[in-house]
C-alpha atoms as a PDB file:
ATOM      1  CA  UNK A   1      60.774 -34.793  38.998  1.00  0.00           C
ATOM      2  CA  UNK A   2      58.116 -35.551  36.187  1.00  0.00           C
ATOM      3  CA  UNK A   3      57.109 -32.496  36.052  1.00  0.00           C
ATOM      4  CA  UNK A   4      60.065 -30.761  36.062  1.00  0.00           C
ATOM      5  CA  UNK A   5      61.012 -32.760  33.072  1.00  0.00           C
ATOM      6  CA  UNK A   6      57.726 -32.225  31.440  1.00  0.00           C
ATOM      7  CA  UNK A   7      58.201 -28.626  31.701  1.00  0.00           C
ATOM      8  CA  UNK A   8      61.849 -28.942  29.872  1.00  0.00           C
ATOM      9  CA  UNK A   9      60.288 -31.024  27.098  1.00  0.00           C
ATOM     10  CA  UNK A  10      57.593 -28.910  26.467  1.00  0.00           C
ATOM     11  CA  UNK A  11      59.900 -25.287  26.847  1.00  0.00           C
ATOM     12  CA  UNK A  12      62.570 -27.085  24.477  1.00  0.00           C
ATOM     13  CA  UNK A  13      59.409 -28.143  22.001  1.00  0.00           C
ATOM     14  CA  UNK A  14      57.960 -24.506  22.483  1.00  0.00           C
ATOM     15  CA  UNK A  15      61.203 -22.100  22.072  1.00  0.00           C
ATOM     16  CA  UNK A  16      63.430 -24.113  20.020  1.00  0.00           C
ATOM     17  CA  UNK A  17      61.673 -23.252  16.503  1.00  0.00           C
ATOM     18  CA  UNK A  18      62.029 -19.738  17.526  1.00  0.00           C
ATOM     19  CA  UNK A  19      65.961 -20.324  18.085  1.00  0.00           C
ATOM     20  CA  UNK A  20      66.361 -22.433  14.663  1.00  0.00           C
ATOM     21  CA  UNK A  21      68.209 -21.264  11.716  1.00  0.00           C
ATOM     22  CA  UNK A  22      68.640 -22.292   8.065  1.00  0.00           C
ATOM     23  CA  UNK A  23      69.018 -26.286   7.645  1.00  0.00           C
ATOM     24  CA  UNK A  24      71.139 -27.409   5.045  1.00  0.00           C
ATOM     25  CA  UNK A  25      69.645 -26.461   1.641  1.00  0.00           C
ATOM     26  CA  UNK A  26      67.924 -29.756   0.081  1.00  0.00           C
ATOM     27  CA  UNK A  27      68.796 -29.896  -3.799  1.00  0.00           C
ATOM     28  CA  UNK A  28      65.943 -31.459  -5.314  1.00  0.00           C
ATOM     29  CA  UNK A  29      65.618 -30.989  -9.020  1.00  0.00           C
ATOM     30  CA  UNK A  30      62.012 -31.843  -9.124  1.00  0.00           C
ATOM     31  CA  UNK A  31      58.683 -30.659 -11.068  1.00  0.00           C
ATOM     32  CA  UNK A  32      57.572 -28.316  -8.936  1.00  0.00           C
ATOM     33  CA  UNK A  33      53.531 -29.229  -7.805  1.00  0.00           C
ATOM     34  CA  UNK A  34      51.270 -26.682  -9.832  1.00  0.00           C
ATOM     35  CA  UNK A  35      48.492 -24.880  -7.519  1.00  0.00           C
ATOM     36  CA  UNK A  36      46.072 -22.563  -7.314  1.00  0.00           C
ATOM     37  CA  UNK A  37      44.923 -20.295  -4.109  1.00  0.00           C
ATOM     38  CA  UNK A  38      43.281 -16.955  -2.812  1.00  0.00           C
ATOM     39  CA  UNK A  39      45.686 -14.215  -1.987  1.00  0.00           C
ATOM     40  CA  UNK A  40      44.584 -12.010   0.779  1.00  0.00           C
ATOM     41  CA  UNK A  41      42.616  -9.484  -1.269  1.00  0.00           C
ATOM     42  CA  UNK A  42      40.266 -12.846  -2.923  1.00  0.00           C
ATOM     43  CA  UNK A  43      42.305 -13.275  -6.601  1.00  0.00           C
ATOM     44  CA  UNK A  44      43.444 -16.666  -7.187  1.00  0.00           C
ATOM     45  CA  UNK A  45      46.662 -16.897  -8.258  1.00  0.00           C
ATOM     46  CA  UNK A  46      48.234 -20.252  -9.838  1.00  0.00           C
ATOM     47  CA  UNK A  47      52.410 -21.303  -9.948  1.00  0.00           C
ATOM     48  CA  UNK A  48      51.745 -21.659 -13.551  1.00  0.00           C
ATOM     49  CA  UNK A  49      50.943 -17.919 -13.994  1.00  0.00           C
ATOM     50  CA  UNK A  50      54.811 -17.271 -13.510  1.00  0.00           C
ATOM     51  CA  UNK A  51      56.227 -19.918 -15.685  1.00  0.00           C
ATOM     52  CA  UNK A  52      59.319 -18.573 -16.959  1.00  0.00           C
ATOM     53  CA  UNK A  53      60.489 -16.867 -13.988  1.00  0.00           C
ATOM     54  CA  UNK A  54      62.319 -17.705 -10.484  1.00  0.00           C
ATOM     55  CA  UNK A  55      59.616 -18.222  -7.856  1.00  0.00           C
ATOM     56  CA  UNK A  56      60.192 -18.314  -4.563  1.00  0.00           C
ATOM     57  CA  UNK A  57      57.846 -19.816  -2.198  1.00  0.00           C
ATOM     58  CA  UNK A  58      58.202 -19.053   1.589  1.00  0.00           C
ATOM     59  CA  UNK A  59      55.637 -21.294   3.552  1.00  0.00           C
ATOM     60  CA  UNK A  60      55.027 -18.999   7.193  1.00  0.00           C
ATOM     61  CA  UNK A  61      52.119 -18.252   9.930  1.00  0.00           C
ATOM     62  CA  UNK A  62      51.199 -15.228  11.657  1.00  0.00           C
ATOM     63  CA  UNK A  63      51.764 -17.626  15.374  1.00  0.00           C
ATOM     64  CA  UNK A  64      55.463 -18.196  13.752  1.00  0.00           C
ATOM     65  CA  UNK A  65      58.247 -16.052  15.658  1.00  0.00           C
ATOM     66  CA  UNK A  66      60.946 -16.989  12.938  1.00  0.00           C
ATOM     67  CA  UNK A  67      58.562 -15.931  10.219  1.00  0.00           C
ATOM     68  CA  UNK A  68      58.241 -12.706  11.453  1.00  0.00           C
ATOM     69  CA  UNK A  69      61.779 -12.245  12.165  1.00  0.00           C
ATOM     70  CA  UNK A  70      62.465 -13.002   8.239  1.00  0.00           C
ATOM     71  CA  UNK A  71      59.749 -11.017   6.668  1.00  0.00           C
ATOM     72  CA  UNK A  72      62.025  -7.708   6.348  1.00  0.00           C
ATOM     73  CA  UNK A  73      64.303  -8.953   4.508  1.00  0.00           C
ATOM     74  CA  UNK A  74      62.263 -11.267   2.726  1.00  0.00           C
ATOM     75  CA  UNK A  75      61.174  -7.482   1.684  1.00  0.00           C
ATOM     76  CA  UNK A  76      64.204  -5.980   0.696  1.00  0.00           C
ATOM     77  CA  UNK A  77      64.844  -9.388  -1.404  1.00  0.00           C
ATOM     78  CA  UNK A  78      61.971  -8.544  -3.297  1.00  0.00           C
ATOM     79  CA  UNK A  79      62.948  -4.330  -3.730  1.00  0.00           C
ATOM     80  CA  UNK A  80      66.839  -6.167  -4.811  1.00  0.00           C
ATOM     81  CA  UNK A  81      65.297  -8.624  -6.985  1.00  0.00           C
ATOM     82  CA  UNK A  82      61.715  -7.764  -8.526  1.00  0.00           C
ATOM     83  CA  UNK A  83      62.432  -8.116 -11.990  1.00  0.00           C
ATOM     84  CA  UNK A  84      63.678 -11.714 -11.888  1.00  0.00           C
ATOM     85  CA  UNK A  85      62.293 -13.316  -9.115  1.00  0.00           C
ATOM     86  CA  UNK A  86      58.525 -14.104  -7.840  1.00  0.00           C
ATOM     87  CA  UNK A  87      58.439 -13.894  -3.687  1.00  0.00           C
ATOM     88  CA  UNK A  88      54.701 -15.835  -2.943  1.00  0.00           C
ATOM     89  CA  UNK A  89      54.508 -15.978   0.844  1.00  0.00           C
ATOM     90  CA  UNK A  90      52.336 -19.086   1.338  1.00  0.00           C
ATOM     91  CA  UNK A  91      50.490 -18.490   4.878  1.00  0.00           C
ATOM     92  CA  UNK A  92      49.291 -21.540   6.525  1.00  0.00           C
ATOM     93  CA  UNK A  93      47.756 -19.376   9.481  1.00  0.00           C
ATOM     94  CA  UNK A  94      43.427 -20.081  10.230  1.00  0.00           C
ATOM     95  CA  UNK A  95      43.048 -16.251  10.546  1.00  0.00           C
ATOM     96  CA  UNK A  96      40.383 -15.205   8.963  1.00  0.00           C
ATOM     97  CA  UNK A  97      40.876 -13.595   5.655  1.00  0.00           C
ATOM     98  CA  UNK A  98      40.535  -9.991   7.150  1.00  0.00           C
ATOM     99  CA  UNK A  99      42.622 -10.532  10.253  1.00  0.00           C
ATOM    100  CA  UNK A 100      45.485 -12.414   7.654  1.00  0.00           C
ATOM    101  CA  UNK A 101      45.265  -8.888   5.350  1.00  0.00           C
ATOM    102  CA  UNK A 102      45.653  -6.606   8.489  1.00  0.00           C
ATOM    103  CA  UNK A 103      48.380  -8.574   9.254  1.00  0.00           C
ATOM    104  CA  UNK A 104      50.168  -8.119   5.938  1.00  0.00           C
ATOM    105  CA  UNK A 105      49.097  -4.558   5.806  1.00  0.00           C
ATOM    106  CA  UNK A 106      50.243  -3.994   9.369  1.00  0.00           C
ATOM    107  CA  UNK A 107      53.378  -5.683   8.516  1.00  0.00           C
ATOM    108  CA  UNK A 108      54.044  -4.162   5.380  1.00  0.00           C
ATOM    109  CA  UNK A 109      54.429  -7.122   3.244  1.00  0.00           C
ATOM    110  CA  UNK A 110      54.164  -5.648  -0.476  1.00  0.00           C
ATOM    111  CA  UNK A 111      54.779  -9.701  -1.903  1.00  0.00           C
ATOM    112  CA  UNK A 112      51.810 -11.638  -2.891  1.00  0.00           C
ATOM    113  CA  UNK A 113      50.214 -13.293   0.414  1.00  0.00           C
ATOM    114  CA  UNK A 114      48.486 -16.293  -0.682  1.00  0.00           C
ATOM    115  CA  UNK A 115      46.001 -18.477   1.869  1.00  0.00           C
ATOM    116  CA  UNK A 116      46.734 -22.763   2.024  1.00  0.00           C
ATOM    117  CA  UNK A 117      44.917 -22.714   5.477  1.00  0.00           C
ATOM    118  CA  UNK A 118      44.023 -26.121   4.782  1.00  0.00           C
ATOM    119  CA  UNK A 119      47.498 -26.935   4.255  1.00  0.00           C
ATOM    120  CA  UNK A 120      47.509 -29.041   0.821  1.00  0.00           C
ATOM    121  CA  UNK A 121      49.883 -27.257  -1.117  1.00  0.00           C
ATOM    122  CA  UNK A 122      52.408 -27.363   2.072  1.00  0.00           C
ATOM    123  CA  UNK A 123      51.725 -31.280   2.293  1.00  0.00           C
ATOM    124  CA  UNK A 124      53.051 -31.315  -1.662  1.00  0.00           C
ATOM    125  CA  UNK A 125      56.171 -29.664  -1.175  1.00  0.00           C
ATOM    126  CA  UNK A 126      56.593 -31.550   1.888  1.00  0.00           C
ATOM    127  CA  UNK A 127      56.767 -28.944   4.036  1.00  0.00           C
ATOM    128  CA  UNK A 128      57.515 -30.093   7.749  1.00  0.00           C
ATOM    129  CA  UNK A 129      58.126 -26.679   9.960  1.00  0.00           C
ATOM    130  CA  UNK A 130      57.974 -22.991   9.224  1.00  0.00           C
ATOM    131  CA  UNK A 131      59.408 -20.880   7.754  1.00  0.00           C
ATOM    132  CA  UNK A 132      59.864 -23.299   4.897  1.00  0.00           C
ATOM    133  CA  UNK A 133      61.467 -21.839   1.638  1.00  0.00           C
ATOM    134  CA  UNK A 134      61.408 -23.286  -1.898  1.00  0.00           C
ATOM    135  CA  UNK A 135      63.016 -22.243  -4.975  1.00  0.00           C
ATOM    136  CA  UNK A 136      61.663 -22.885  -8.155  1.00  0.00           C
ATOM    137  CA  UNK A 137      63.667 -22.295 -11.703  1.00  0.00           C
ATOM    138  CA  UNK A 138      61.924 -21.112 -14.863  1.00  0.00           C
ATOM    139  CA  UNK A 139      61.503 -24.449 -16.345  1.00  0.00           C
ATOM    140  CA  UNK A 140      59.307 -24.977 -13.272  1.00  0.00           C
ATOM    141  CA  UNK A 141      62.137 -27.225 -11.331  1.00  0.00           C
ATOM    142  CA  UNK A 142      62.213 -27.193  -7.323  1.00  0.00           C
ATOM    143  CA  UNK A 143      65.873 -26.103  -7.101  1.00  0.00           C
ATOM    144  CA  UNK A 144      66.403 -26.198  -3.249  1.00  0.00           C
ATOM    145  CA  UNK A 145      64.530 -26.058  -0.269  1.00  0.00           C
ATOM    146  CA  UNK A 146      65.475 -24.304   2.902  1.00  0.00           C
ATOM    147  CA  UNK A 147      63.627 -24.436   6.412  1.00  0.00           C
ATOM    148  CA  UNK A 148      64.392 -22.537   9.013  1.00  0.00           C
ATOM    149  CA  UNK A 149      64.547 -18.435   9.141  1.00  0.00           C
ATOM    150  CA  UNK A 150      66.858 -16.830   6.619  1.00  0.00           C
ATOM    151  CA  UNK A 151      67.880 -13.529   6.398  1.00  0.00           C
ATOM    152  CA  UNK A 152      67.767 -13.574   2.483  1.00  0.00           C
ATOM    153  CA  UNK A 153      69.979 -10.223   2.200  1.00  0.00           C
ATOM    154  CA  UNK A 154      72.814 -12.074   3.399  1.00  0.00           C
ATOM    155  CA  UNK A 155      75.644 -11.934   0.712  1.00  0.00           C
ATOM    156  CA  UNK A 156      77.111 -15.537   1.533  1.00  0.00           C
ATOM    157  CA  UNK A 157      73.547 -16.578   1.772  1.00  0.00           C
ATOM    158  CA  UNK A 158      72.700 -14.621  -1.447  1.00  0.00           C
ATOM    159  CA  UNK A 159      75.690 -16.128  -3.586  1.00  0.00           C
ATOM    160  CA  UNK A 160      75.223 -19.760  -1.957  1.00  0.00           C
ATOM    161  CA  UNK A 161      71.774 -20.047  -2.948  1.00  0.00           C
ATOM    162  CA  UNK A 162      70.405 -17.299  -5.367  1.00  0.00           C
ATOM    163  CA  UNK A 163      72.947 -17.104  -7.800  1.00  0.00           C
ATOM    164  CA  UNK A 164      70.828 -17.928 -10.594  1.00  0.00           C
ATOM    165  CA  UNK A 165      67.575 -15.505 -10.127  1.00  0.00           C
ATOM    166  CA  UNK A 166      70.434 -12.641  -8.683  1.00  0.00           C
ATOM    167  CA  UNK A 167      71.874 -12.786 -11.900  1.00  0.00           C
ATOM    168  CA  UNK A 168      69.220 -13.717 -14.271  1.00  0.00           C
ATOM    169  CA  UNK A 169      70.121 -17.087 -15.244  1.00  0.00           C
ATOM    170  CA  UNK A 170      67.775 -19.889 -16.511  1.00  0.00           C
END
């Protein structure tokens, strides 16, 4: 019997971040935390360097099943909405720096890929599971967070929670 129910807890534990969807949004109206990290190809790139714009940061790892199911349209958000908003994908994988840029290459992520392997900048914005997303106005203001997988092409989605960087507001 105890090992039948260790075998539930730990199968509930294992699959149920693959079966979660979006929590509620959290409004939080915040100063977003300012940072600096590698991207995959070794430039450091800072939040402050897109000041101004809507930046969206989407914490994920290469072991994370939901991440990968919400890169694609993470993608097409980007194609839709390049000119006013920022997509950083924030990976907190331990793959090496090569086996993190085949991965994005394999996976044709076009966004910026930036490394917090040690998890610091994830520990500022709180972040407690992945995929974690976080919005960020152009005042530099944490909007909303989101955690779960989202499928960011999603109209209701899209008009719930992007209407300011789909439309080009401040």
């Amino acid at each position: 019997m105890k090992r039948i129910l260790f075998v539930l807890t730990f199968l509930v534990g294992f699959l149920l971040p693959f079966f979660s969807s979006v929590q509620a949004g959290r409004a939080i109206a915040a100063s977003a935390t300012d940072f600096r990290l590698h991207d995959v190809t070794g430039r450091v790139i800072g939040l402050e360097d897109f000041r101004g714009k809507w930046v969206l940061l989407n914490f994920w790892a290469t072991w994370c099943g939901p991440c990968l199911k919400e890169i694609p349209s993470l993608e097409r958000l980007g194609k839709q909405v390049q000119a006013r908003l920022v997509i950083l994908g924030i990976s907190e994988s331990l793959d090496g720096k090569k086996k993190l840029l085949k991965f994005v290459q394999d996976h044709q992520m076009t966004y910026p890929v930036l490394i917090d392997g040690l998890g610091r900048v994830a520990d500022a914005y709180r972040v407690h599971g992945l995929p974690d997303s976080v919005l960020i106005d152009p005042q530099g203001k944490v909007t909303w967070t989101v955690e779960g997988a989202v499928n960011w092409t999603d109209p209701s989605f899209q008009q719930k929670f992007l209407s300011g960087p789909l439309k080009g507001h401040s």
